[in-house]
C-alpha atoms as a PDB file:
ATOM      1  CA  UNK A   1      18.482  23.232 -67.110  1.00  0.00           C
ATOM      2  CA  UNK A   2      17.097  26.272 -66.071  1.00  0.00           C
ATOM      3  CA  UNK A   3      17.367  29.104 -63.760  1.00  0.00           C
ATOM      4  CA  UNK A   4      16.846  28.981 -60.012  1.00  0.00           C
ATOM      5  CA  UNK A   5      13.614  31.557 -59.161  1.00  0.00           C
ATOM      6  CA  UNK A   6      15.170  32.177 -55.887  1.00  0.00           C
ATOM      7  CA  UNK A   7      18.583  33.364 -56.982  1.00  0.00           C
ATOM      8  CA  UNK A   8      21.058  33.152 -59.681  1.00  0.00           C
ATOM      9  CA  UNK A   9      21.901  29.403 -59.529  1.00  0.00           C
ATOM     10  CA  UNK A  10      21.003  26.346 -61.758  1.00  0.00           C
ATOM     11  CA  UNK A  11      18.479  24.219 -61.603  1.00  0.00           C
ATOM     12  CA  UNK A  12      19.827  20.211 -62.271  1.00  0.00           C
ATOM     13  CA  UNK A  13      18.067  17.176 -62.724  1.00  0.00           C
ATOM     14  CA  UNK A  14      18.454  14.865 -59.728  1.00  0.00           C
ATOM     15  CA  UNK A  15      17.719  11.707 -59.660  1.00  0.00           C
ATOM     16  CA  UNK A  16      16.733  10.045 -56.062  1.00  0.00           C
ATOM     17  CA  UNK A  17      16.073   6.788 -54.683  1.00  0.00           C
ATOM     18  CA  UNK A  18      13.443   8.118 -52.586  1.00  0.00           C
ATOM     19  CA  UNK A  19      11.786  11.646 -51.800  1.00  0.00           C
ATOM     20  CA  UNK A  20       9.760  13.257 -49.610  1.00  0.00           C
ATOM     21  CA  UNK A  21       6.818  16.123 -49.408  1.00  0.00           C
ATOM     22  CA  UNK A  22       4.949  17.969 -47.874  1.00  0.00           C
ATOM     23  CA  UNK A  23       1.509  17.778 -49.406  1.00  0.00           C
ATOM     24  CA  UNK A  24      -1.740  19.245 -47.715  1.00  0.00           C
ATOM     25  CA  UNK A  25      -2.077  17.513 -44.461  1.00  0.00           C
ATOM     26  CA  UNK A  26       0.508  14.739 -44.580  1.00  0.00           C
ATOM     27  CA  UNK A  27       3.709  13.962 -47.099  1.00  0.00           C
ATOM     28  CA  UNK A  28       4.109  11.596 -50.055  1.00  0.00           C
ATOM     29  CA  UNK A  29       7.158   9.574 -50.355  1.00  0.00           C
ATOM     30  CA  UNK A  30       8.534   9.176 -54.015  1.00  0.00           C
ATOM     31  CA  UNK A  31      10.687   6.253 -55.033  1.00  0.00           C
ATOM     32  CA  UNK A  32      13.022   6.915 -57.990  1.00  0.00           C
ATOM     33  CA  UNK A  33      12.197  10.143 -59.084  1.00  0.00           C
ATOM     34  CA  UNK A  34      14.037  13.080 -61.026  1.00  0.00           C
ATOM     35  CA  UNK A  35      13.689  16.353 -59.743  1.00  0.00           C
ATOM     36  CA  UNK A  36      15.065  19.824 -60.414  1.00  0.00           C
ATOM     37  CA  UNK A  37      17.766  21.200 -57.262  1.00  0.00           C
ATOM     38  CA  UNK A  38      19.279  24.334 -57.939  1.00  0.00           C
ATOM     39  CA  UNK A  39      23.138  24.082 -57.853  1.00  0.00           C
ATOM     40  CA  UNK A  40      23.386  27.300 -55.558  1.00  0.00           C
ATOM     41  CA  UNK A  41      20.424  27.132 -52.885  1.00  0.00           C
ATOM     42  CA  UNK A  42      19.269  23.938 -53.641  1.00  0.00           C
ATOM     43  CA  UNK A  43      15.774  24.481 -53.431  1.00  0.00           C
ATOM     44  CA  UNK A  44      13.650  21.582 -55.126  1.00  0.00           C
ATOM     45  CA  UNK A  45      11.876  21.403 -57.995  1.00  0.00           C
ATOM     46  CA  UNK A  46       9.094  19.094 -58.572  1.00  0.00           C
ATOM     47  CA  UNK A  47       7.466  19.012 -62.228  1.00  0.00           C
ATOM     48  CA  UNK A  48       3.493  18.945 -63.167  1.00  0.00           C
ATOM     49  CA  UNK A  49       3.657  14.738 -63.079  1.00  0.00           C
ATOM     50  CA  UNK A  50       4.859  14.794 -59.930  1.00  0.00           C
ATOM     51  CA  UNK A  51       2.507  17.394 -57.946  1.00  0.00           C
ATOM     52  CA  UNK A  52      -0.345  15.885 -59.945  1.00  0.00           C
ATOM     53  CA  UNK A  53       0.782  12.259 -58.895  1.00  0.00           C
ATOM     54  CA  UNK A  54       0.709  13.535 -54.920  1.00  0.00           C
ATOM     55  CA  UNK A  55      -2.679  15.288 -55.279  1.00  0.00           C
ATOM     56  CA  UNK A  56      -3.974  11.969 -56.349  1.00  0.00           C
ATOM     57  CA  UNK A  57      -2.383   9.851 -53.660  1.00  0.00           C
ATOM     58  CA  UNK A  58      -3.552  12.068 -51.314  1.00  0.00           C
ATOM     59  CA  UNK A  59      -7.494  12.044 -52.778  1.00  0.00           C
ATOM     60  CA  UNK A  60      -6.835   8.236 -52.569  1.00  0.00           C
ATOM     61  CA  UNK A  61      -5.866   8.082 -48.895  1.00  0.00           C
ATOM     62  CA  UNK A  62      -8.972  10.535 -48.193  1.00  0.00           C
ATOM     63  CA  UNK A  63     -11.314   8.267 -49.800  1.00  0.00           C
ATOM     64  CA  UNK A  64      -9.480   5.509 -48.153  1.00  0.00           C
ATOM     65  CA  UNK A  65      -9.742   7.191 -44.485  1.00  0.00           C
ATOM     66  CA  UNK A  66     -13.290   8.068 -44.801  1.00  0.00           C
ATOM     67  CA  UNK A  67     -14.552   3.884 -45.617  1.00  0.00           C
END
């Protein structure tokens, strides 16, 4: 746990069947992930894994769009 950037709350760990993004041009969908939601504002919290994970899906699709 850690504190919320954004104001004085807590930031859990949640774990979700699925979540969504906004990533670039389009959104990636994650399927039972743990993220960080502050207890007070609940903004999200996504760690390096996941952000890396959705820039790579995303290159993927590209590559995928452009064949």
């Amino acid at each position: 746990m850690y504190r919320c950037e954004y104001c004085e709350g807590t930031v859990q760990p949640l774990t979700l069947k699925r979540e969504a993004f906004k990533h670039r041009d389009g959104f990636v969908i994650l399927e039972d992930v743990t993220i960080g939601v502050c207890d007070t504002c609940g903004n999200r919290y996504y760690c390096a894994d996941i952000s890396s994970c959705g820039s790579c899906c995303c290159n993927w699709s590209e590559t995928l769009s452009k064949n």
